[in-house]
PDB file of N, CA and C in Angstrom:
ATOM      1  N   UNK A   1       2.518  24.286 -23.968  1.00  0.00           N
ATOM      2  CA  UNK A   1       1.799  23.622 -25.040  1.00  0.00           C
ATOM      3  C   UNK A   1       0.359  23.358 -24.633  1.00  0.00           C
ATOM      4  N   UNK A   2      -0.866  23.751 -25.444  1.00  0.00           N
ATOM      5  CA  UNK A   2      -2.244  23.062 -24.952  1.00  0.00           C
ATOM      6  C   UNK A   2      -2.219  22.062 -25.696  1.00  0.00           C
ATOM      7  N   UNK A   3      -3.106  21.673 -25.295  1.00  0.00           N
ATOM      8  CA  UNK A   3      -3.723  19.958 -26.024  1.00  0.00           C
ATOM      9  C   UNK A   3      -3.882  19.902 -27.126  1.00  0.00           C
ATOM     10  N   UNK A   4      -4.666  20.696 -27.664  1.00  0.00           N
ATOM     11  CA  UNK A   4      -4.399  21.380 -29.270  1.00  0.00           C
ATOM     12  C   UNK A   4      -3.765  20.907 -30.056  1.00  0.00           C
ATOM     13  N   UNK A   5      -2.982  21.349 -29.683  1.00  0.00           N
ATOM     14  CA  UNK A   5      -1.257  21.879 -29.961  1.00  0.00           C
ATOM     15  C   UNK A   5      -0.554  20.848 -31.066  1.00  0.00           C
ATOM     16  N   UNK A   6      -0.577  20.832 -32.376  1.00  0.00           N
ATOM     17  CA  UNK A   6      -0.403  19.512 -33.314  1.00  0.00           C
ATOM     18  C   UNK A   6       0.996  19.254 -32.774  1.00  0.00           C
ATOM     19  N   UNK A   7       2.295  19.718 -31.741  1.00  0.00           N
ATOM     20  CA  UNK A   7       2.979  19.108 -31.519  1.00  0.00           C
ATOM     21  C   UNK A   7       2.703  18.116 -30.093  1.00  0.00           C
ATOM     22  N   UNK A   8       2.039  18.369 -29.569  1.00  0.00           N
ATOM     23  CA  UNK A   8       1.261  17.472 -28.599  1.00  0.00           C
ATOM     24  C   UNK A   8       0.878  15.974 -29.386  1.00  0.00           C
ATOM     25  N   UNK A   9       0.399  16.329 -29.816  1.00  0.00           N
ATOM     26  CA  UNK A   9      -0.557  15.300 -30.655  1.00  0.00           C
ATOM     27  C   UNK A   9       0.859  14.253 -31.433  1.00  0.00           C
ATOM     28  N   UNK A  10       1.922  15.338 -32.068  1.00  0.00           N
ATOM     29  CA  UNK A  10       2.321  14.505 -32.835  1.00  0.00           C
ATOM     30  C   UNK A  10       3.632  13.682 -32.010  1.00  0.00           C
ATOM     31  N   UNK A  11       3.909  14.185 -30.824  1.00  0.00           N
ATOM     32  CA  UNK A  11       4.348  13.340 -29.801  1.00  0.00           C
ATOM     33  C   UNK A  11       3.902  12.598 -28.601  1.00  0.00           C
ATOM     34  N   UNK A  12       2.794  12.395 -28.585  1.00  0.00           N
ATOM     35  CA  UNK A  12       1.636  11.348 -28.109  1.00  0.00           C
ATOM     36  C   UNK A  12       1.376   9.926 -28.721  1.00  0.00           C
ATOM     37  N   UNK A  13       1.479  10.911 -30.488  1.00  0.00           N
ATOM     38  CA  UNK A  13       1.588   9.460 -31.536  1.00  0.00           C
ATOM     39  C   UNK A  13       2.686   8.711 -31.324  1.00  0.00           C
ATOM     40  N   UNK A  14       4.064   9.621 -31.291  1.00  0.00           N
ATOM     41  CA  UNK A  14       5.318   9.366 -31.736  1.00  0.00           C
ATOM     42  C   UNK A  14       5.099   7.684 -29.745  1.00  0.00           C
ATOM     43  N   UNK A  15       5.195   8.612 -29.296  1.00  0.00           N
ATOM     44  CA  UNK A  15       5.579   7.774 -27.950  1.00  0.00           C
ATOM     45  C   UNK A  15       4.466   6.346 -27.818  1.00  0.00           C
ATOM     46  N   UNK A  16       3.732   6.544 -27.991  1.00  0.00           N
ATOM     47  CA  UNK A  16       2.602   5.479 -28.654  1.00  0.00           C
ATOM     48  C   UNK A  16       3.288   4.404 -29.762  1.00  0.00           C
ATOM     49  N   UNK A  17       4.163   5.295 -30.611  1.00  0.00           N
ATOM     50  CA  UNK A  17       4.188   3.954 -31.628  1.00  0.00           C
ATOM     51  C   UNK A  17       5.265   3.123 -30.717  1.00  0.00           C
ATOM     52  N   UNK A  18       6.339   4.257 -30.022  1.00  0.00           N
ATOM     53  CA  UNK A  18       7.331   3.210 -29.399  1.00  0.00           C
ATOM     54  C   UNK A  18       7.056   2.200 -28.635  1.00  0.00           C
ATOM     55  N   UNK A  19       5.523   2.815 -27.727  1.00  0.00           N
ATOM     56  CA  UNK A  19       5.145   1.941 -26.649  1.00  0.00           C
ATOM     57  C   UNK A  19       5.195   0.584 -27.397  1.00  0.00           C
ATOM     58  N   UNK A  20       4.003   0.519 -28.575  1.00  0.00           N
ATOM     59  CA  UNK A  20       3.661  -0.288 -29.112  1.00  0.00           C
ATOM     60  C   UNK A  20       4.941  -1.283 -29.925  1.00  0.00           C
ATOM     61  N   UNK A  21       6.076  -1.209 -29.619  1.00  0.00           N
ATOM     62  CA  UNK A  21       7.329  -1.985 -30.390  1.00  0.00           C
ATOM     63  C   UNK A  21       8.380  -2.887 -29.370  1.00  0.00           C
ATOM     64  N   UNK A  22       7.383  -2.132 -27.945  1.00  0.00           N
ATOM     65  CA  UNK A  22       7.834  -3.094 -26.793  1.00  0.00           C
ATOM     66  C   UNK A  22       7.231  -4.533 -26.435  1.00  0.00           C
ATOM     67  N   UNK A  23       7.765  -5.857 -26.350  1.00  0.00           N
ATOM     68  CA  UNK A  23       7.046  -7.002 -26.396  1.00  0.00           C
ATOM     69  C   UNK A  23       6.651  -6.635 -25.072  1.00  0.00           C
ATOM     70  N   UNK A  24       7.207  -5.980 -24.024  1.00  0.00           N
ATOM     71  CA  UNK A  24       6.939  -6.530 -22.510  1.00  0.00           C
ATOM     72  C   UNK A  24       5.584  -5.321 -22.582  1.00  0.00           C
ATOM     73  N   UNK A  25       5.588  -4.350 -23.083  1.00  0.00           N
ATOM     74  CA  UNK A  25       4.798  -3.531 -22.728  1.00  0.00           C
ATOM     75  C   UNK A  25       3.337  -3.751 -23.085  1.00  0.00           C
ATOM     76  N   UNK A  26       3.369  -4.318 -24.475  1.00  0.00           N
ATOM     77  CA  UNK A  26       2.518  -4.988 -24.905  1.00  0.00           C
ATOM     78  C   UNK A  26       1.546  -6.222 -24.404  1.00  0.00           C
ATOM     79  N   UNK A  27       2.949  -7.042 -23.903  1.00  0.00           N
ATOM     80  CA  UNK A  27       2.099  -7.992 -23.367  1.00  0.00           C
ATOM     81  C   UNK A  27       1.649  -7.907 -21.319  1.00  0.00           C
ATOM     82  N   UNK A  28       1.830  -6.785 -20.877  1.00  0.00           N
ATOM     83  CA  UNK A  28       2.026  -6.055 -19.590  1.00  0.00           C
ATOM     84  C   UNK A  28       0.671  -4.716 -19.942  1.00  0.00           C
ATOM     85  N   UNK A  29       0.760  -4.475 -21.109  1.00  0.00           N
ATOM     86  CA  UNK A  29      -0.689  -3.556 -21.578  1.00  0.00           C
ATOM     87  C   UNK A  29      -0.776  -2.629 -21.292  1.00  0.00           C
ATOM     88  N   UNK A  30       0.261  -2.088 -21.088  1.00  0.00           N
ATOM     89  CA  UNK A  30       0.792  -0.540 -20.759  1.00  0.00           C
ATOM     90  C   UNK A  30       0.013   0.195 -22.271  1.00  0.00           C
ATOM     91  N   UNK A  31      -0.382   1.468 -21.791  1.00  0.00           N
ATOM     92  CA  UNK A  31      -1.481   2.556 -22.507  1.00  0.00           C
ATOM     93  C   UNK A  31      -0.788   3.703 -22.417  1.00  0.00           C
ATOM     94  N   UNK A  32      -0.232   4.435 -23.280  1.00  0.00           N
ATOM     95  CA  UNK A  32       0.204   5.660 -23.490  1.00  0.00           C
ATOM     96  C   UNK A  32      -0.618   6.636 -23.321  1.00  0.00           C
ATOM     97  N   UNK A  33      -1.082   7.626 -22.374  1.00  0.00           N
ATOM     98  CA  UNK A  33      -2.452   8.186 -22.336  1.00  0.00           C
ATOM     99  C   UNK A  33      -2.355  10.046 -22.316  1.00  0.00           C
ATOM    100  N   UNK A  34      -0.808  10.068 -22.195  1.00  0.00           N
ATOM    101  CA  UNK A  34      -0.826  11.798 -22.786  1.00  0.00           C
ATOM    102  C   UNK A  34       0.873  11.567 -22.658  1.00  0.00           C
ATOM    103  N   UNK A  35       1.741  12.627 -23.472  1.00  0.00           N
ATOM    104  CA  UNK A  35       2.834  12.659 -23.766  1.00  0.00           C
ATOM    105  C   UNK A  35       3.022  14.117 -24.226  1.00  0.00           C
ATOM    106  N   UNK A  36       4.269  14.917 -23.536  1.00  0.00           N
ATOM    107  CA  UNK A  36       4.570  15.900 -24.111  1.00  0.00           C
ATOM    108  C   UNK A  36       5.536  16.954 -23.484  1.00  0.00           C
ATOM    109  N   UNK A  37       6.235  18.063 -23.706  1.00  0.00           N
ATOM    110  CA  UNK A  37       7.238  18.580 -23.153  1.00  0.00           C
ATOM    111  C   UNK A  37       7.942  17.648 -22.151  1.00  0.00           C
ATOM    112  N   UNK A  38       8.442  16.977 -23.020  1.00  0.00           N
ATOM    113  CA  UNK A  38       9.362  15.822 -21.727  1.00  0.00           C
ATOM    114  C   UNK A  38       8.938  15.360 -21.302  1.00  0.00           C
ATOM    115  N   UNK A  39       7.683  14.721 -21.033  1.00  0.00           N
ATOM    116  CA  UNK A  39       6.804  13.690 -20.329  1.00  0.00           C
ATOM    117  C   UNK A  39       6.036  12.897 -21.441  1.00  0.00           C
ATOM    118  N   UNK A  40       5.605  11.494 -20.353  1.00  0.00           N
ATOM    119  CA  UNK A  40       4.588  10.383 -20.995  1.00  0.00           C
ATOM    120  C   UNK A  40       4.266  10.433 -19.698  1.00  0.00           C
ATOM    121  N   UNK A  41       3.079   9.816 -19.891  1.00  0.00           N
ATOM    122  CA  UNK A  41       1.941   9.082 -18.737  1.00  0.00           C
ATOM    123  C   UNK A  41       1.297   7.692 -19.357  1.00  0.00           C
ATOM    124  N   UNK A  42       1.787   6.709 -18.195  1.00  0.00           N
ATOM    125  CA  UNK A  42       1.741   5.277 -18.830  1.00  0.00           C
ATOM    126  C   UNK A  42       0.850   4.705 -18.024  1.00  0.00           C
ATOM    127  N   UNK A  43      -0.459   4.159 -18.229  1.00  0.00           N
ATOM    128  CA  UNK A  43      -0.983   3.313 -17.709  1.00  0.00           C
ATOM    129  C   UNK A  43      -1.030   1.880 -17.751  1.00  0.00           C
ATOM    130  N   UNK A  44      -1.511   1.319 -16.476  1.00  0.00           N
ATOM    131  CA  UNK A  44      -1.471   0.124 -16.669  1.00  0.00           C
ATOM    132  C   UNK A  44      -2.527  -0.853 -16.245  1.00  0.00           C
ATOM    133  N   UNK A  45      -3.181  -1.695 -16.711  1.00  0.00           N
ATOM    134  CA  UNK A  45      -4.377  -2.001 -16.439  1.00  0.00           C
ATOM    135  C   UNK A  45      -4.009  -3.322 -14.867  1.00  0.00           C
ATOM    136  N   UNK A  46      -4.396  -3.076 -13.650  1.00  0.00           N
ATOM    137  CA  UNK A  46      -4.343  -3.981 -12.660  1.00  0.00           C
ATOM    138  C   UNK A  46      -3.927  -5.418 -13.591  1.00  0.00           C
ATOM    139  N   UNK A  47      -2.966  -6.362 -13.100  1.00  0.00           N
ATOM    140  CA  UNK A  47      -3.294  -7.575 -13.425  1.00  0.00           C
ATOM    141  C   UNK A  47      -2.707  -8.413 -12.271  1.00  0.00           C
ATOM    142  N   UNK A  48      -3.372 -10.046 -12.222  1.00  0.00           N
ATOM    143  CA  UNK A  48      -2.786 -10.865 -10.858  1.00  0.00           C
ATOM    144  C   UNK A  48      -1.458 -11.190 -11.083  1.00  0.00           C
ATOM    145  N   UNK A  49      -0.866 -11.169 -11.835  1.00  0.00           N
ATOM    146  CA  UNK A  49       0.436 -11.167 -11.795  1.00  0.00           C
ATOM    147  C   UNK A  49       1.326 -10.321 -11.023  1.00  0.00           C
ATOM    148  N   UNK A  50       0.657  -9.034 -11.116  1.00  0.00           N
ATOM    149  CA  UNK A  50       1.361  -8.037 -10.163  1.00  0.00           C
ATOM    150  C   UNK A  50       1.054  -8.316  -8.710  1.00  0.00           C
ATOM    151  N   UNK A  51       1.061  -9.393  -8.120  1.00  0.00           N
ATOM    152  CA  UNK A  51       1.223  -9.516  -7.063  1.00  0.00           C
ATOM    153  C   UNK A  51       0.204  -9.130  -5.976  1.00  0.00           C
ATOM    154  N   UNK A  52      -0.700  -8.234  -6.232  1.00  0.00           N
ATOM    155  CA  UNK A  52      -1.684  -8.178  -4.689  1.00  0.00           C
ATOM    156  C   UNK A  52      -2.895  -7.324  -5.761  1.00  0.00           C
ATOM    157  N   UNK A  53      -3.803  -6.862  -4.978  1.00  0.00           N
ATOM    158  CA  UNK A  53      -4.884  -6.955  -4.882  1.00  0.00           C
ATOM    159  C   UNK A  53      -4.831  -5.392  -5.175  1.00  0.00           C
ATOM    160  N   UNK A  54      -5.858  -5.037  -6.008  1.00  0.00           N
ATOM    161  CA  UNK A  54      -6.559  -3.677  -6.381  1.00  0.00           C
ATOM    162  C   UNK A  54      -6.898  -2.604  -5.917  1.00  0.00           C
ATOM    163  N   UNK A  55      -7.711  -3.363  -4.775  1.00  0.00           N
ATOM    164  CA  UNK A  55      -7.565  -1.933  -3.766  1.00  0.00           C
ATOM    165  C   UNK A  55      -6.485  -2.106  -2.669  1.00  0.00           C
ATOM    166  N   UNK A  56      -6.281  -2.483  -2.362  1.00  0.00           N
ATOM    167  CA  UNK A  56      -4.503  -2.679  -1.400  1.00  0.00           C
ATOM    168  C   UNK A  56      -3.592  -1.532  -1.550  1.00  0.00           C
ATOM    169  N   UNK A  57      -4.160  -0.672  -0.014  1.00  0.00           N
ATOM    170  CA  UNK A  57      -2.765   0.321  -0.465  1.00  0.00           C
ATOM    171  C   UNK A  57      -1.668   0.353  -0.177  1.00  0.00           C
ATOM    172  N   UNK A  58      -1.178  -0.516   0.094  1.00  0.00           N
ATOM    173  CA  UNK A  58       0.349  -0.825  -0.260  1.00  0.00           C
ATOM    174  C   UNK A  58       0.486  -2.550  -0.728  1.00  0.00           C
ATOM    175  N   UNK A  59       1.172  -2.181  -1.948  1.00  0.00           N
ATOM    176  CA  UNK A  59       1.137  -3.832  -2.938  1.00  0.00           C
ATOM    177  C   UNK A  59       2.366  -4.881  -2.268  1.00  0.00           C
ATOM    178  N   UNK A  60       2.334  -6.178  -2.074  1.00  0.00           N
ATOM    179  CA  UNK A  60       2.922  -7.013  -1.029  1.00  0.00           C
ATOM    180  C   UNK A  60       4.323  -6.816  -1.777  1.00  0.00           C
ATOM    181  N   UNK A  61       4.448  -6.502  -2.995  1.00  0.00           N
ATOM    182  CA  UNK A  61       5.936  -6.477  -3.333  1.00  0.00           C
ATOM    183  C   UNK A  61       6.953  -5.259  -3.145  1.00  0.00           C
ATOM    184  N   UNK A  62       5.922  -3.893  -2.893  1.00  0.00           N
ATOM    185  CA  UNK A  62       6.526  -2.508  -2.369  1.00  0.00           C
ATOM    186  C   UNK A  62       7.455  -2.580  -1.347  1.00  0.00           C
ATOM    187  N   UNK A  63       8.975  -2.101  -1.834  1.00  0.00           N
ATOM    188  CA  UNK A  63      10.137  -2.229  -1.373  1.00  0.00           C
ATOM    189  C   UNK A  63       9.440  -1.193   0.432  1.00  0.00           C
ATOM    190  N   UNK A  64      10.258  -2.053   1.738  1.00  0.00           N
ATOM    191  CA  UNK A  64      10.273  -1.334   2.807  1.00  0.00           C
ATOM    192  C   UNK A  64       9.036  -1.745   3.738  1.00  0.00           C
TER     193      UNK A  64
END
């Protein structure tokens, strides 16, 4: 599929609206930012709740 591709597009929307019907995701601010042949890509904007620090490469709650 390219990017193009109106089924790209129309499952980008589709996974987007679901994102958007999640309270946690919503309020956690998760961003749907491409979706398609069996995949999403979910972003998430840093927040202090998640436990450590931004640039920290490994976050204090990472199992091990």
């Amino acid at each position: 599929m390219a990017d193009g591709d109106p089924e790209v597009s129309d499952s980008l929307t589709l996974i987007r609206g679901v994102n958007e019907t999640a309270p946690f995701n919503r309020w956690a601010g998760f961003v749907v930012s491409a979706a398609g042949d069996g995949t999403a890509e979910l972003r998430l904007p840093w927040r202090a709740e998640l436990g450590s620090t931004p640039d920290s490469s490994t976050p204090r709650w990472w199992p091990g």
